[in-house]
Structures are given as C-alpha cells and as structure tokens.
N, C-alpha and C. Protein backbone atom coordinates (compact mmCIF):
# COMPACT_ATOMS: atom_id res chain seq x y z
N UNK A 1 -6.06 6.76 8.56
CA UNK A 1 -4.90 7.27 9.28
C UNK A 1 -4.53 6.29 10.38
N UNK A 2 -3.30 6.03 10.25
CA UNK A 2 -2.78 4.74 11.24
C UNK A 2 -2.24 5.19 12.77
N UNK A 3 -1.78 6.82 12.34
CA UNK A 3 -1.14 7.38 13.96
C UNK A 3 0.02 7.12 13.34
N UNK A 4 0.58 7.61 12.62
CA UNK A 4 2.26 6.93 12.21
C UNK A 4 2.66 8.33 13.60
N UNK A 5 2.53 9.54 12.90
CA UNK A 5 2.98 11.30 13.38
C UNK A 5 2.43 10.68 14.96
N UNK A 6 1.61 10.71 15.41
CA UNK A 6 1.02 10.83 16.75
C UNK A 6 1.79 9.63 17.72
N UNK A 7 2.12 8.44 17.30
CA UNK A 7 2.97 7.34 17.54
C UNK A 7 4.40 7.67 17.97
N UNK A 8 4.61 8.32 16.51
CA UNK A 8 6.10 8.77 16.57
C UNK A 8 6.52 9.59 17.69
N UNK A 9 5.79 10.97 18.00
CA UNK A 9 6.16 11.89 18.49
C UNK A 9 5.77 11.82 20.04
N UNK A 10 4.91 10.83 20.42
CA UNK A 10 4.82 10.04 21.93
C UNK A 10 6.40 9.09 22.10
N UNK A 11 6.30 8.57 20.91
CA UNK A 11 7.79 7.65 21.91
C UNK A 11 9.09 8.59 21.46
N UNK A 12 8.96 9.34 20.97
CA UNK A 12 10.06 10.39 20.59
C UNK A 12 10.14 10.97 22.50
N UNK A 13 8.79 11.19 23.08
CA UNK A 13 8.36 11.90 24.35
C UNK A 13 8.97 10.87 25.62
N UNK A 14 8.16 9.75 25.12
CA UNK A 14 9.05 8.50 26.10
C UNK A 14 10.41 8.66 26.08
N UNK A 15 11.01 8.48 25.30
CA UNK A 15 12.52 8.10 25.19
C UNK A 15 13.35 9.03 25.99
N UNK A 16 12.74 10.61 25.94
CA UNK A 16 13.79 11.71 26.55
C UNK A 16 13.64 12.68 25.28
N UNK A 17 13.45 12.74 24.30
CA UNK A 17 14.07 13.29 23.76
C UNK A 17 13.00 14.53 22.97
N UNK A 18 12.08 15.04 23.72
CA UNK A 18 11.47 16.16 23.60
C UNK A 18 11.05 16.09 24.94
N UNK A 19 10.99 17.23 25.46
CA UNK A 19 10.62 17.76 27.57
C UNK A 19 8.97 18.34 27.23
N UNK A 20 8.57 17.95 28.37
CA UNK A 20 7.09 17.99 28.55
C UNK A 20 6.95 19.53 28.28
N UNK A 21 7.40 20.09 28.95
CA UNK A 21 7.00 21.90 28.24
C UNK A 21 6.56 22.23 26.93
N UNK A 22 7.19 21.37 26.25
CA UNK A 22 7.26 21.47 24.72
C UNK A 22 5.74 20.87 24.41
N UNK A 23 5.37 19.46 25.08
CA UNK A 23 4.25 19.11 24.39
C UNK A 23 2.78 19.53 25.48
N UNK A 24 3.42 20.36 26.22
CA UNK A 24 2.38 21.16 26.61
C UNK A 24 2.20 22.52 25.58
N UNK A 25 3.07 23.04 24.99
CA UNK A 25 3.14 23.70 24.31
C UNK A 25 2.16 23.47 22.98
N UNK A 26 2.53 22.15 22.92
CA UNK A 26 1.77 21.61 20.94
C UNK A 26 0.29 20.92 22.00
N UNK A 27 0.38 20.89 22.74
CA UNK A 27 -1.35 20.40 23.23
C UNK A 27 -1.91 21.90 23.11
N UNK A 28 -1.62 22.86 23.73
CA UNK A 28 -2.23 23.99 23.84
C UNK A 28 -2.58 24.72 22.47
N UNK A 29 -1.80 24.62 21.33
CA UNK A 29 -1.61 25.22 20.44
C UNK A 29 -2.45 24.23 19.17
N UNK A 30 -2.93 23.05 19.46
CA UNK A 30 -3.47 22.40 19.42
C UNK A 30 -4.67 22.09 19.24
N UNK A 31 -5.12 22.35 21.02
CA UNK A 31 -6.47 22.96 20.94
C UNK A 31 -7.06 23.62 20.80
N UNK A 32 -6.24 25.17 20.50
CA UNK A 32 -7.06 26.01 19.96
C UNK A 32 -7.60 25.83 18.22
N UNK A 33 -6.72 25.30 18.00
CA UNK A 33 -7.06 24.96 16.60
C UNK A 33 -8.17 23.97 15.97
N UNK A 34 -8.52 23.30 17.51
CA UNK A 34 -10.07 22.22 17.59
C UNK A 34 -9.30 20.96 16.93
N UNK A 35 -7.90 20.75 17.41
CA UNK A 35 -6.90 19.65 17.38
C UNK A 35 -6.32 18.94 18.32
N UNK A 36 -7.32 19.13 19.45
CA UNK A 36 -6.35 18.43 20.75
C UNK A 36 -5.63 16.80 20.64
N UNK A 37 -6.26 16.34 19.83
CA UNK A 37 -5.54 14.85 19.61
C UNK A 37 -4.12 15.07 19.17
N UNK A 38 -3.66 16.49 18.79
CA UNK A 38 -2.64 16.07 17.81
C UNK A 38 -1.70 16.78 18.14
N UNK A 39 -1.57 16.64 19.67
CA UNK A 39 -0.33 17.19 20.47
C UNK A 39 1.43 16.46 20.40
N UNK A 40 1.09 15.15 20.07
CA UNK A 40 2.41 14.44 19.52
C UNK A 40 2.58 14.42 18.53
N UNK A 41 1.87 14.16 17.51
CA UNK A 41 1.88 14.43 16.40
C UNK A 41 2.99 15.96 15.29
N UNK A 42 2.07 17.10 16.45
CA UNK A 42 2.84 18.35 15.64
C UNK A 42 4.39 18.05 16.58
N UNK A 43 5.20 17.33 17.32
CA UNK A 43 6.47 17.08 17.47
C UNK A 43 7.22 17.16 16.28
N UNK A 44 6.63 16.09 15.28
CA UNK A 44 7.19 16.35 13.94
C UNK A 44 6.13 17.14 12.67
N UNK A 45 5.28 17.51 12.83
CA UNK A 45 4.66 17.67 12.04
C UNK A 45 4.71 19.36 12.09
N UNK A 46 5.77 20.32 11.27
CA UNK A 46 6.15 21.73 11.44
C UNK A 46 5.18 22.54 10.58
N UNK A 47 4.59 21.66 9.49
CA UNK A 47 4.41 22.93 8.56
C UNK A 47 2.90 23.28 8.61
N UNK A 48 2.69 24.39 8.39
CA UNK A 48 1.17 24.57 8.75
C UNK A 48 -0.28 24.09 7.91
N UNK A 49 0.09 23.65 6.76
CA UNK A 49 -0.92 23.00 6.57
C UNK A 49 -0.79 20.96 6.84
N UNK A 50 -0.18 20.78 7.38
CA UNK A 50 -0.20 19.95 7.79
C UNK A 50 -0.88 19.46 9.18
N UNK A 51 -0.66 21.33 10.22
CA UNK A 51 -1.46 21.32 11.32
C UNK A 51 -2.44 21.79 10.71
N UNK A 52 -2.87 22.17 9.73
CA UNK A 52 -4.36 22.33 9.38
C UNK A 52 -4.87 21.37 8.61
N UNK A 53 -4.29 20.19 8.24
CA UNK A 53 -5.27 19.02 7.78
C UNK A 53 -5.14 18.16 8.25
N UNK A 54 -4.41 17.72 9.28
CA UNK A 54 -4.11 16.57 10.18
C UNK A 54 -2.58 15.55 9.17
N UNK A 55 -2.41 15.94 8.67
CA UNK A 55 -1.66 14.83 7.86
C UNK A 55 0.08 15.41 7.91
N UNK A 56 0.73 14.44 7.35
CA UNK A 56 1.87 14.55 7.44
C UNK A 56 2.49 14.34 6.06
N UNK A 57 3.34 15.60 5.77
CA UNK A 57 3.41 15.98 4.00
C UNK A 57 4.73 15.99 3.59
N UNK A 58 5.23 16.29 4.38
CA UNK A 58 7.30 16.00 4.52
C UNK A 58 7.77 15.22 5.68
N UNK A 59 8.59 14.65 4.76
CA UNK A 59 9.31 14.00 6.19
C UNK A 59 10.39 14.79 7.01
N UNK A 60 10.11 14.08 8.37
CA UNK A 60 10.75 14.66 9.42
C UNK A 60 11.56 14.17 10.10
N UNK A 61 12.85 14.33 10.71
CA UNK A 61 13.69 13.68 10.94
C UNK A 61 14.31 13.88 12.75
N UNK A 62 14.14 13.52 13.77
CA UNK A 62 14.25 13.71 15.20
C UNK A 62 15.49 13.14 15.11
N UNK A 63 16.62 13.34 15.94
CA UNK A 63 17.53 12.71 16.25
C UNK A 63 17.82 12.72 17.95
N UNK A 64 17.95 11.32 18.60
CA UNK A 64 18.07 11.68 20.16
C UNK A 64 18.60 10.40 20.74
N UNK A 65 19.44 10.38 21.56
CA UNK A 65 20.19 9.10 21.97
C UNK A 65 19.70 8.55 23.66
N UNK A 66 19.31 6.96 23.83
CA UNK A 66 18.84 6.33 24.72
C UNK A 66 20.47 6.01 25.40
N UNK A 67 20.52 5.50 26.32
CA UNK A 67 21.44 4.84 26.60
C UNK A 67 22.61 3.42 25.75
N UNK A 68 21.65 2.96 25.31
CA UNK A 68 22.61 1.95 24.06
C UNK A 68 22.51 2.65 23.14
N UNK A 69 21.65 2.94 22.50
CA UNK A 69 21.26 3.90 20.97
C UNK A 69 21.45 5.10 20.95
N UNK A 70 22.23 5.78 18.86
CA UNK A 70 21.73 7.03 19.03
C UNK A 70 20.95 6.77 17.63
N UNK A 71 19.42 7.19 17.70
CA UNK A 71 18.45 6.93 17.19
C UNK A 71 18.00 8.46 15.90
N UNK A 72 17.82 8.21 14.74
CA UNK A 72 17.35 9.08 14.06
C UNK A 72 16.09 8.54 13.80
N UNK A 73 14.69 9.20 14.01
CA UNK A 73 13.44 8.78 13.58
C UNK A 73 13.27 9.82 12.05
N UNK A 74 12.88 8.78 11.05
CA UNK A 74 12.29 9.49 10.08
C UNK A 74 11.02 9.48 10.10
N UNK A 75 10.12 10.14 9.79
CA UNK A 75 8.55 9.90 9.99
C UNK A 75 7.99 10.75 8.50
N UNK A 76 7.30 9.77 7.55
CA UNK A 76 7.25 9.66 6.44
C UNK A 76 5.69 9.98 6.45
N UNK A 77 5.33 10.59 5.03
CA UNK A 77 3.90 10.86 5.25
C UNK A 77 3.29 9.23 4.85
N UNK A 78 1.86 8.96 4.95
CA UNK A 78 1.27 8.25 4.96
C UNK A 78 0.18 8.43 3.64
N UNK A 79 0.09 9.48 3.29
CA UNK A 79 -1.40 9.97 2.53
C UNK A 79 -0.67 9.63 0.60
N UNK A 80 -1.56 9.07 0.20
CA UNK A 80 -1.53 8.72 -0.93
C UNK A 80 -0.70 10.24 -1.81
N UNK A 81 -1.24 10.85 -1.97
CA UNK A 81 -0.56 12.35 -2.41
C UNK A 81 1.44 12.45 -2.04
N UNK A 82 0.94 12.03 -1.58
CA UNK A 82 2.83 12.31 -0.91
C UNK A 82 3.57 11.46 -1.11
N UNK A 83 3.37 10.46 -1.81
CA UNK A 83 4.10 9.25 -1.85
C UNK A 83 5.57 9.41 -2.27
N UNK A 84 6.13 10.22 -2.89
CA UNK A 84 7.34 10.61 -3.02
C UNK A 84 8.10 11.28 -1.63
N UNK A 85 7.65 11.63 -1.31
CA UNK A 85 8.10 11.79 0.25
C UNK A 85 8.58 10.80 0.95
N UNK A 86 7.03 9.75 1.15
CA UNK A 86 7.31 8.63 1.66
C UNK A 86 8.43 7.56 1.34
N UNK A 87 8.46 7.78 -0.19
CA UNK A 87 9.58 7.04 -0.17
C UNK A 87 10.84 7.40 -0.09
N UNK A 88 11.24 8.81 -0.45
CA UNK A 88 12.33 9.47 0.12
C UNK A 88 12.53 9.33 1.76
N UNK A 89 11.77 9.19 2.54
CA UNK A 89 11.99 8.62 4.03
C UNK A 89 12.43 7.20 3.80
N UNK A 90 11.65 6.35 3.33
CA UNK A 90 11.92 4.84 3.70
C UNK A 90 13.26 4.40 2.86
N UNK A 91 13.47 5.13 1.70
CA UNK A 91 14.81 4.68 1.20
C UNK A 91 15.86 4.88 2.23
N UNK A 92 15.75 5.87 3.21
CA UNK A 92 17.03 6.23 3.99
C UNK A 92 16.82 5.46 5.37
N UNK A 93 16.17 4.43 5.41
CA UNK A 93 15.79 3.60 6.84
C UNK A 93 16.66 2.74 6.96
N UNK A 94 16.96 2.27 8.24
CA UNK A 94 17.67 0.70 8.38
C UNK A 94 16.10 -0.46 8.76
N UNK A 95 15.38 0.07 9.38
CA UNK A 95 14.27 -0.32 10.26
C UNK A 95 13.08 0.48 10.11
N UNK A 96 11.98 -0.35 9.25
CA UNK A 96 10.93 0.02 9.52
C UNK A 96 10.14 -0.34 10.79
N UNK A 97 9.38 0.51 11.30
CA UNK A 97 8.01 0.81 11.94
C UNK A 97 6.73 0.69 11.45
N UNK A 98 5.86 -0.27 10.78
CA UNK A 98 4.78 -0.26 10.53
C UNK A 98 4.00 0.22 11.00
N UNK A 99 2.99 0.97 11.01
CA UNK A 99 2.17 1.33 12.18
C UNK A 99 0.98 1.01 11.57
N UNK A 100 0.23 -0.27 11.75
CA UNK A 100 -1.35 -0.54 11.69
C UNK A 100 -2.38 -0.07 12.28
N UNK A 101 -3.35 0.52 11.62
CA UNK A 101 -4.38 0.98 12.41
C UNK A 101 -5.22 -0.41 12.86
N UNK A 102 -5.63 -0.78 14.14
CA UNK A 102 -6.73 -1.79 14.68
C UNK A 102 -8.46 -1.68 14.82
N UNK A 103 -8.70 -0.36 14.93
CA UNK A 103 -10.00 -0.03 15.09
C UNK A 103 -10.56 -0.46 13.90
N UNK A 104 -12.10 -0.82 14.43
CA UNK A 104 -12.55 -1.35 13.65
C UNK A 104 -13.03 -0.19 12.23
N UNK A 105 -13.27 -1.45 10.63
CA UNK A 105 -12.69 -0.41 9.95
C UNK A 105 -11.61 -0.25 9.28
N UNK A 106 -10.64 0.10 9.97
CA UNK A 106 -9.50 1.28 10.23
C UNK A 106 -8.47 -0.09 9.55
N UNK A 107 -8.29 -1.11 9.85
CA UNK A 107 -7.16 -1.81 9.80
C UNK A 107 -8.20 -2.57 7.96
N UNK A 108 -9.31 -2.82 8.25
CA UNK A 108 -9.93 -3.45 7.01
C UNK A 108 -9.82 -2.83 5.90
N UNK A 109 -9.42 -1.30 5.98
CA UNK A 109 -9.59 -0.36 4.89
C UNK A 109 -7.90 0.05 4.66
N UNK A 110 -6.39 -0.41 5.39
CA UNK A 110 -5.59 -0.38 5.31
C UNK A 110 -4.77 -1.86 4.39
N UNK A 111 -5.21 -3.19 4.99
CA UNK A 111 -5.15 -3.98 4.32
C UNK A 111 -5.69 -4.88 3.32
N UNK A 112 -6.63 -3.74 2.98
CA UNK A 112 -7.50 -3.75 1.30
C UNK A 112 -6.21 -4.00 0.49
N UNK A 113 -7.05 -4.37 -0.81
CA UNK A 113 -6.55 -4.57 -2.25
C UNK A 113 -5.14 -3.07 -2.63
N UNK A 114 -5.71 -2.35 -2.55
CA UNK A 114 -5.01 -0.58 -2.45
C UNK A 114 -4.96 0.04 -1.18
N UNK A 115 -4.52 -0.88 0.03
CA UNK A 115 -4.49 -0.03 1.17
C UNK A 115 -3.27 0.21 1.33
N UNK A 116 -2.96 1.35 2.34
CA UNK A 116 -1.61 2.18 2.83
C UNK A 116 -1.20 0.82 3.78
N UNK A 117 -1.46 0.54 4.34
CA UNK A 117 -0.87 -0.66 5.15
C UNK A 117 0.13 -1.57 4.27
N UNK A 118 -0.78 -2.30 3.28
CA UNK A 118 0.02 -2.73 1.98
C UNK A 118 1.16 -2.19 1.25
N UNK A 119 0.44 -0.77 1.23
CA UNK A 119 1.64 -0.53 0.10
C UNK A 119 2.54 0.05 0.75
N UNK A 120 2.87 0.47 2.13
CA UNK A 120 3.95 0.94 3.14
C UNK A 120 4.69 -0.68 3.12
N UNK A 121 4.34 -1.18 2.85
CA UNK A 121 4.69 -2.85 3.49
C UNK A 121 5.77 -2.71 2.24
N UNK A 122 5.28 -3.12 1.15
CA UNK A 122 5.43 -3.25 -0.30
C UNK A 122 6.78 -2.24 -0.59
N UNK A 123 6.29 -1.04 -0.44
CA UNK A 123 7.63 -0.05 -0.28
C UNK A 123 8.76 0.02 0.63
N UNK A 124 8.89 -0.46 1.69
CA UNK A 124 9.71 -0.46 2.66
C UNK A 124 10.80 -2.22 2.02
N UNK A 125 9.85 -2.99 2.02
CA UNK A 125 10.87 -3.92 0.87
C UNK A 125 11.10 -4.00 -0.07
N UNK A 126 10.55 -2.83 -1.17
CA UNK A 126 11.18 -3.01 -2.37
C UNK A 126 12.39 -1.97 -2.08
N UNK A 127 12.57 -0.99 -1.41
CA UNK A 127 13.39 -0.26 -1.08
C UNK A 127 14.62 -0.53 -0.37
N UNK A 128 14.54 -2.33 0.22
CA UNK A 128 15.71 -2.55 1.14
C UNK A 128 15.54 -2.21 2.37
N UNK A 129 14.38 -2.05 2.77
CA UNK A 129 14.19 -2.09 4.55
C UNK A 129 13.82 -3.64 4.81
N UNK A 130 15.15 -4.39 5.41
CA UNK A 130 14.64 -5.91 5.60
C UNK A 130 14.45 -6.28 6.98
N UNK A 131 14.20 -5.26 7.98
CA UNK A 131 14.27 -4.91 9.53
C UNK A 131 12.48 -4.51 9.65
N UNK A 132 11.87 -5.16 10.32
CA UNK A 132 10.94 -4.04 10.61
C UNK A 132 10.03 -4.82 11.68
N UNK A 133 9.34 -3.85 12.38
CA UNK A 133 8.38 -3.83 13.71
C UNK A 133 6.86 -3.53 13.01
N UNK A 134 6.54 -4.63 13.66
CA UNK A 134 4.72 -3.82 13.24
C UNK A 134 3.95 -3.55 14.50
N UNK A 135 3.78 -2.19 14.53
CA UNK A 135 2.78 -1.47 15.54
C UNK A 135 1.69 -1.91 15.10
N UNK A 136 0.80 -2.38 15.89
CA UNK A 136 -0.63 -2.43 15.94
C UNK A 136 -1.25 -1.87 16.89
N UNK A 137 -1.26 -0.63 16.26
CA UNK A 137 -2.00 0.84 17.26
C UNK A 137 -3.53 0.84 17.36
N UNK A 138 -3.42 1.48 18.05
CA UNK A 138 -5.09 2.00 18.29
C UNK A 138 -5.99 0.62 19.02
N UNK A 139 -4.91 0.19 19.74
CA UNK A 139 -6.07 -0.92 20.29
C UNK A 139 -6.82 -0.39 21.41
N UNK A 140 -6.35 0.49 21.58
CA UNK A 140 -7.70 1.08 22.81
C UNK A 140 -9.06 1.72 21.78
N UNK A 141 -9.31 1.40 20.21
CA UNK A 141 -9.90 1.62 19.45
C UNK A 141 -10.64 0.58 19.32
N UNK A 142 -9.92 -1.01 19.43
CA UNK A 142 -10.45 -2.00 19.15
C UNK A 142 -12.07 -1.94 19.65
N UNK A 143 -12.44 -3.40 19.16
CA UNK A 143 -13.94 -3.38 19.90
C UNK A 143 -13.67 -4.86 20.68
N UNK A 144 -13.76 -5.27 21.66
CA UNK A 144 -13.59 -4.44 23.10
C UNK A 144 -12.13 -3.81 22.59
N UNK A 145 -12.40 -2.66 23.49
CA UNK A 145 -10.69 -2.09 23.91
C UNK A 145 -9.71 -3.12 24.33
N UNK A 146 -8.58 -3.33 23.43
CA UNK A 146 -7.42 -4.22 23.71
C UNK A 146 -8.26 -5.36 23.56
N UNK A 147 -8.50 -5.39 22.46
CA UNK A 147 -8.68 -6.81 22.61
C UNK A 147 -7.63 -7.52 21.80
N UNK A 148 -7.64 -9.09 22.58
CA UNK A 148 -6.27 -10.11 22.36
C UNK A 148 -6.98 -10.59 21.08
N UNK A 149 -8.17 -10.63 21.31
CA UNK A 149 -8.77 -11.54 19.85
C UNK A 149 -8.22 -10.63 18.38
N UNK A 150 -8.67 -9.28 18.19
CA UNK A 150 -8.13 -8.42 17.04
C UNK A 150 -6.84 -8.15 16.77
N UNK A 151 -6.08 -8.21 18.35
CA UNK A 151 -4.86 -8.48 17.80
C UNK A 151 -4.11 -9.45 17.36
N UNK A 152 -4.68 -11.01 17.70
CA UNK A 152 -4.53 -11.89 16.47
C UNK A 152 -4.75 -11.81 15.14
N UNK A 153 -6.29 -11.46 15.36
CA UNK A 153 -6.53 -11.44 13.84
C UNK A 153 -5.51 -10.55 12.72
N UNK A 154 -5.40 -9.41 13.39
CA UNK A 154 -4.44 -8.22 12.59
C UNK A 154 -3.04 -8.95 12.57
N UNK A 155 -2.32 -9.38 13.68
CA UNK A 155 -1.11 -10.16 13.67
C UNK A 155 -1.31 -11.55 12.18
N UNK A 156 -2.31 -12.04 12.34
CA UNK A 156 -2.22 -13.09 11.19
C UNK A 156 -2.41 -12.54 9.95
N UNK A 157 -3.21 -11.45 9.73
CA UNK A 157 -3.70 -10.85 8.42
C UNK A 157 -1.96 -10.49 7.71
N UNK A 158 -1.63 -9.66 8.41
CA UNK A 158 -0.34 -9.17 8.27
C UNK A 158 0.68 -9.48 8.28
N UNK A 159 0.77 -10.71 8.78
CA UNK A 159 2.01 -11.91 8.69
C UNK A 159 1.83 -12.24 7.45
N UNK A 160 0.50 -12.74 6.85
CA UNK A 160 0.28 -13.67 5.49
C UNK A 160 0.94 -12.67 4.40
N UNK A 161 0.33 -11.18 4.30
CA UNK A 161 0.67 -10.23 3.36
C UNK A 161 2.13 -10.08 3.12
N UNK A 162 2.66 -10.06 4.36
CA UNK A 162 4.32 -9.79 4.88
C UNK A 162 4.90 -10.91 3.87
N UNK A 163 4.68 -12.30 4.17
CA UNK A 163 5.04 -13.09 3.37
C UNK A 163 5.03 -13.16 1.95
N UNK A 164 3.77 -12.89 2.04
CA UNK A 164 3.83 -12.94 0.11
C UNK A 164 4.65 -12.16 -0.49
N UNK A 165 4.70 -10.57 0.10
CA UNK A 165 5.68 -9.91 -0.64
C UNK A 165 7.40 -10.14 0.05
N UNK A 166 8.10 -10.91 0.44
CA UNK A 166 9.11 -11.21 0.59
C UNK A 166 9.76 -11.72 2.15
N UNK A 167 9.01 -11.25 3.28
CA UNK A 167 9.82 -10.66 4.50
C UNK A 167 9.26 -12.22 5.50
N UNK A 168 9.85 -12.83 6.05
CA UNK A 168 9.91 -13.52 7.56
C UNK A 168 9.15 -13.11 8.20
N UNK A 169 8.08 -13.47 8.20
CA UNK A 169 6.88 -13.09 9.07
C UNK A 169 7.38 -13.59 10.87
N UNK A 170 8.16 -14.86 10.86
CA UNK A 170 8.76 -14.90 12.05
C UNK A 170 9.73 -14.16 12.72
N UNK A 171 10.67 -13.00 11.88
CA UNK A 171 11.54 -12.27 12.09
C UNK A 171 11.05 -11.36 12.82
N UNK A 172 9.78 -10.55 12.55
CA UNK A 172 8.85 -9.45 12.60
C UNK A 172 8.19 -9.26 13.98
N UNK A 173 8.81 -8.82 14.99
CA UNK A 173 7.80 -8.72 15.94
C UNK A 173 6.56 -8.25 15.78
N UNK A 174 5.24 -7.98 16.59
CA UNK A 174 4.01 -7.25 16.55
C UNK A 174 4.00 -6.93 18.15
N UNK A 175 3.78 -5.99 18.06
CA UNK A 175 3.54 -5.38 19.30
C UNK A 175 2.44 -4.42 19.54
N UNK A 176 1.03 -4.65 20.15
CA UNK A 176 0.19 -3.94 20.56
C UNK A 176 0.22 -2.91 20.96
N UNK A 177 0.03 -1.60 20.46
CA UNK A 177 0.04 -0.66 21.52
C UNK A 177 -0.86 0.46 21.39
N UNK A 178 -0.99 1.51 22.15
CA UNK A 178 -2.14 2.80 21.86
C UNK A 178 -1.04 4.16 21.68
N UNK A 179 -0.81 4.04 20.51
CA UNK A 179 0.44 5.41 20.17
C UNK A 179 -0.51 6.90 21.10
N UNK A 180 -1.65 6.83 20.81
CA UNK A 180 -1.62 8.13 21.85
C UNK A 180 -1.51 8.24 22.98
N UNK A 181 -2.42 7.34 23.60
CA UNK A 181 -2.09 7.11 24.99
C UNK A 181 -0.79 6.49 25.62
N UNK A 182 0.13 6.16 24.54
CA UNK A 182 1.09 5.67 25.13
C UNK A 182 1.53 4.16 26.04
N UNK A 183 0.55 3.69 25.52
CA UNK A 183 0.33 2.04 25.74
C UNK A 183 1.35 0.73 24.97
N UNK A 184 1.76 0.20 25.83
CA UNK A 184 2.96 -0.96 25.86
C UNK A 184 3.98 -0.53 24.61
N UNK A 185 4.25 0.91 24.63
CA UNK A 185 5.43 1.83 23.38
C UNK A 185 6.80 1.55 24.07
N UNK A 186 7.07 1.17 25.21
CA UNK A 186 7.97 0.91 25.66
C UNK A 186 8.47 -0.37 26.30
C-alpha cells in the first residue's frame, strides 16, 4: 500500500477543501474501528468495506477550487482486484499522481517484475495520461527517516522504468513527501 487514499485526502485537507471538523470526525470514527491511521484516507474512501479492509475499491471523485485552479481529484483503487476501477479513474485524468511507497520493502515490492508501482505507471500511459508527478511518500518510513540517499535511489529506479515504458523522465517532477503527516504536500 503506497498511501494513494491517505495522501489524497490530506492534500484534499491542505488545499481548503474539506474543514477540520470533518476529519476530526473520520479520526474519531476511525479509531474506534482500531483505524486511527486512516483518518484522511476515509475523506474519500465511503464505502464500508473499504473502512473495514483498509483499501480503496471505487473510485472517488472530490471537486474543490484553489485560487488559480478548479481541481477534480480522482482517487483510484490501488489493489490488484479492482483494476477495472482503476482504470476507469485513470482513463478520465489529465495528470497523474504516482504515489510510491519509500519504506523499506515497500517501494522494492512495488517496483518488482508485477508491482503496482509498475503497472499504475504502465496504465496511466497506455491510457493517455502524458502529465504526471511522482510522490515518493512515506519518507518518514525511510531508514533513516527522510532520507536524501532513498530518495535518490527511488527517484533513479523510477525514472529508468518511466522511460522504458514511454514518458520523459525529465518532464516528471519527484517530490518527497509523508502523505500522512503531511510533509513537503505543499
């Protein structure tokens, strides 16, 4: 699990466009369920077995406007099972969001031979998403926390892959951040 839901529904929180009541609301409701991590997450994540398995099974669609932007987030499941979902989200994108998991592990078992990292990659350009950002989350996961070294390594791993299947690895920003905690999302 990369944090796509938990990512999303923090900078959905940054931006304005859900009020803290609310995610005091999904923290509380949350923890009773022995889910406290997954207070941004249920932002988009409505249906109940989805708050009962952690995962994200339909896509969900936020709409909320910044000052230059008015922004629709789709947030697509991630889990092998759903893949029709997923791609029913990413067909309707201008701009993907990658979201890499960094912890250790976590990013080795995404950009495997059959990892979700890959094949989100893979799908988002065979589909015509020629825009995209790669989150490299969970670096407060890394080993050390934030570390600059893993986020090279993940930045180069993922540039090379990017390339092979079609996309400007120089086009592509990477940007470090901790989707839960809310680290450099803005």
């Amino acid at each position: 699990d990369s944090g796509k839901s938990t990512t999303t529904g923090h900078l959905i929180y940054k931006c304005g466009g859900i009020d803290k009541r609310a995610i005091e609301k999904f923290e509380k409701e949350a923890q009773e369920m022995g889910k406290g991590s997954f207070k941004y997450a249920w932002v988009l994540d409505k249906l109940k077995a989805e708050r009962e398995r952690g995962i994200t099974i339909d896509i969900a669609l936020w709409k909320f406007r910044t000052d230059k932007y008015y922004v629709t987030i789709i947030d697509a499941p991630g889990h092998r099972d759903f893949i029709k979902n997923m791609i029913t989200g990413t067909s309707q994108a201008d701009c993907a969001v990658l979201i890499v998991a960094c912890g250790t592990g976590e990013f080795e078992a995404g950009i495997s031979q059959n990892g979700q990292t890959r094949e989100h990659a893979l799908l988002a350009y065979t589909l015509g998403v020629k825009q995209m950002i790669v989150a490299c989350n969970k670096m407060d996961m890394a080993e050390p926390p934030y570390s600059e070294a893993r986020f090279k390594e993940v930045t180069k791993e993922v540039q090379t892959y990017l390339k092979k299947i079609g996309y400007n690895p120089k086009a592509i920003p990477f940007v470090p951040i901790s989707g839960f905690h809310g680290d450099n999302m803005m």
